[in-house]
C-alpha atoms as a PDB file:
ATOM      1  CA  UNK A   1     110.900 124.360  90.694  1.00  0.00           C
ATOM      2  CA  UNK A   2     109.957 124.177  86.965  1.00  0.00           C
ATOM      3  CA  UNK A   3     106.495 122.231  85.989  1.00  0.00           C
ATOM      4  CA  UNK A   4     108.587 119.324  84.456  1.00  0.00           C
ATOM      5  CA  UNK A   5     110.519 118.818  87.843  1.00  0.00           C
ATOM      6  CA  UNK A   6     107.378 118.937  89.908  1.00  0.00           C
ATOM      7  CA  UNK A   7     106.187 116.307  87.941  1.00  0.00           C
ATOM      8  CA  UNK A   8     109.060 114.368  88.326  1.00  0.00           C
ATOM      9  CA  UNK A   9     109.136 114.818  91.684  1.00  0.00           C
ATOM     10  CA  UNK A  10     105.339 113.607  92.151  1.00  0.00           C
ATOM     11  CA  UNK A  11     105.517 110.276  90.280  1.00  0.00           C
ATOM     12  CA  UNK A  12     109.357 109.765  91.615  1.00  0.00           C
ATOM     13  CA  UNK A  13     107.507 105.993  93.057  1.00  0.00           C
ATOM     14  CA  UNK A  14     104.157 105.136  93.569  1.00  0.00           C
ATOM     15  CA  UNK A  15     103.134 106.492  97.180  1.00  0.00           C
ATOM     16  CA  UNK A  16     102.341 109.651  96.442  1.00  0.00           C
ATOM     17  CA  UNK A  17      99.672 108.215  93.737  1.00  0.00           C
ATOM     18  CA  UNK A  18      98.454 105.758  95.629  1.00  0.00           C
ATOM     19  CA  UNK A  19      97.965 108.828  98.603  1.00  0.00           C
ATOM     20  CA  UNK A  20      95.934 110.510  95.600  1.00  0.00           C
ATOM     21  CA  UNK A  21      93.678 107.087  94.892  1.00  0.00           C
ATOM     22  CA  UNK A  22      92.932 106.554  98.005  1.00  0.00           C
ATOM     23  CA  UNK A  23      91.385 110.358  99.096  1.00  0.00           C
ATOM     24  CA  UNK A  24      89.249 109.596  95.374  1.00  0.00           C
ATOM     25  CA  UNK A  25      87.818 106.903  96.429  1.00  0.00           C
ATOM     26  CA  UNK A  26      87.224 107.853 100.214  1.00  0.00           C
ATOM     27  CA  UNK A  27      85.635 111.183  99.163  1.00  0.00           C
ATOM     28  CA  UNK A  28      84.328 110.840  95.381  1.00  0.00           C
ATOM     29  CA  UNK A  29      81.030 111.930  95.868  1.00  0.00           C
ATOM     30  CA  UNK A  30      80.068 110.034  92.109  1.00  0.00           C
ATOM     31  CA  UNK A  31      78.488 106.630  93.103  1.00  0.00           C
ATOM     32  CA  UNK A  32      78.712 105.267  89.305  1.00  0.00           C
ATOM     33  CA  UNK A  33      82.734 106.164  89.943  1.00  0.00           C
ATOM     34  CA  UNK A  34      85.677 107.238  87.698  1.00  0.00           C
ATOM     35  CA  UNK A  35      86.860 103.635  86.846  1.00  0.00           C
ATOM     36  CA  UNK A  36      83.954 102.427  85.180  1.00  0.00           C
ATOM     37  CA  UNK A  37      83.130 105.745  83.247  1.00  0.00           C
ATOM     38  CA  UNK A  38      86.706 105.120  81.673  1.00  0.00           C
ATOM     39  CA  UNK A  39      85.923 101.462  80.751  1.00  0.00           C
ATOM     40  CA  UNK A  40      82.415 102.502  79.131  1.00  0.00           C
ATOM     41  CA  UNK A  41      84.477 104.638  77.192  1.00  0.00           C
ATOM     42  CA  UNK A  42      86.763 101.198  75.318  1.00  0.00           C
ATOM     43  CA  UNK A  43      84.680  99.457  72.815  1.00  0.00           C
ATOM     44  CA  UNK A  44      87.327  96.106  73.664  1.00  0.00           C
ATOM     45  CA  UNK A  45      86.688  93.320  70.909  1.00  0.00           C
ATOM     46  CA  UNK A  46      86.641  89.883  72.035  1.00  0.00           C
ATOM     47  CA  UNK A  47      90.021  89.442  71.032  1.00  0.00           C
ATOM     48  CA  UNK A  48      92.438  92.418  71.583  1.00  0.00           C
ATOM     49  CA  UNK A  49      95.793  93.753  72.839  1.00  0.00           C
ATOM     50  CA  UNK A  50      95.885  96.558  75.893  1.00  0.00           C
ATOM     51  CA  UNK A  51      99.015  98.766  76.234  1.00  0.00           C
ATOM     52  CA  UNK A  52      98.776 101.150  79.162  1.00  0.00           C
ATOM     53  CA  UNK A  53     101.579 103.572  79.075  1.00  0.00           C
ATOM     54  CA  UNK A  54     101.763 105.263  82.416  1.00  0.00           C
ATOM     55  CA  UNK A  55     100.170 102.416  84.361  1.00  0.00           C
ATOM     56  CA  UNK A  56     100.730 104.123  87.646  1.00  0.00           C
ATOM     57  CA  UNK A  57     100.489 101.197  90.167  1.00  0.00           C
ATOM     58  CA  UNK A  58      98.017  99.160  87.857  1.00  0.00           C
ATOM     59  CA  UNK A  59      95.184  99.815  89.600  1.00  0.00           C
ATOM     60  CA  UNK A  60      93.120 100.808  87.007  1.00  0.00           C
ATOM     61  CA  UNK A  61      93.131  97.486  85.369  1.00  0.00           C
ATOM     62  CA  UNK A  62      93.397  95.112  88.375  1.00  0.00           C
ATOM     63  CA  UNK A  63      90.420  96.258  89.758  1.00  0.00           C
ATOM     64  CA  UNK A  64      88.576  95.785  86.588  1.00  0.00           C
ATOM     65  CA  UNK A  65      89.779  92.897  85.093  1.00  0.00           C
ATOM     66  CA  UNK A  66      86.257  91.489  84.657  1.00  0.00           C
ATOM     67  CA  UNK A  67      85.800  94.285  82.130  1.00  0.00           C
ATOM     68  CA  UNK A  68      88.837  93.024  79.908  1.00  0.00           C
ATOM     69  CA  UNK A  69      87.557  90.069  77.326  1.00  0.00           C
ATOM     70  CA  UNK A  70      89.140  86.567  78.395  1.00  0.00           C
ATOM     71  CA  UNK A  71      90.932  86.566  75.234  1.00  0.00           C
ATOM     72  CA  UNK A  72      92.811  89.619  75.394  1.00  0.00           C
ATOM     73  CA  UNK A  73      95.993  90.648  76.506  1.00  0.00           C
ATOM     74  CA  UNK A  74      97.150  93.256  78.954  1.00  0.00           C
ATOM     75  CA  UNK A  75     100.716  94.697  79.703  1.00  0.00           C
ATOM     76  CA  UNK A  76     101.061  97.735  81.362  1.00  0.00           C
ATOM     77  CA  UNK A  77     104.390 100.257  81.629  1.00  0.00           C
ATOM     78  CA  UNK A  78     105.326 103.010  84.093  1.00  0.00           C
ATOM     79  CA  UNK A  79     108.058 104.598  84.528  1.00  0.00           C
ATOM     80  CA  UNK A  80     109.347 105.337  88.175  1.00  0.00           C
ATOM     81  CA  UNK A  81     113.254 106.096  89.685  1.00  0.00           C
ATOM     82  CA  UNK A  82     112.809 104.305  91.876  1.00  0.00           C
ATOM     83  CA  UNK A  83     111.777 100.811  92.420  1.00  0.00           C
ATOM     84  CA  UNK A  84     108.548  99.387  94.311  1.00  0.00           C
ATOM     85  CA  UNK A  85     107.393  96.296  96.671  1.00  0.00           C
ATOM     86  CA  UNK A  86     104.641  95.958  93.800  1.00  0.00           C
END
């Protein structure tokens, strides 16, 4: 199977990332946590518009959306072959 394929095959719908999330978080030994090392790494103006290509199942954002200034806007886009119960 050719690295493009296995790739394919990996992000065919979200279960196999969310498998992935889920062993991070039960067995990240970093307390501070990958999440909010990403978000100290935006310098988000008060006012500002978020596109997250490759959103995976959102996750990233959802669980931070304290993080995102009120006035902003989000949209996220994945792209899957399949469709979700999301």
């Amino acid at each position: 199977m050719s690295m493009p394929d296995m790739v394919r095959d990996q992000y065919v719908d979200s279960a196999r990332l969310k498998a992935r999330i889920a062993l991070h978080e039960r067995f990240s030994v970093n307390k501070y946590g990958w999440l909010r090392w990403v978000f100290d790494q935006f310098e988000l103006p008060e006012q500002c518009r978020i596109l997250d290509v490759g959103c995976g199942t959102g996750a990233l954002w959802a669980a931070k959306r304290k993080w995102i200034p009120k006035e902003s806007r989000m949209t996220g886009l994945r792209r899957s072959r399949q469709p979700t119960s999301e």
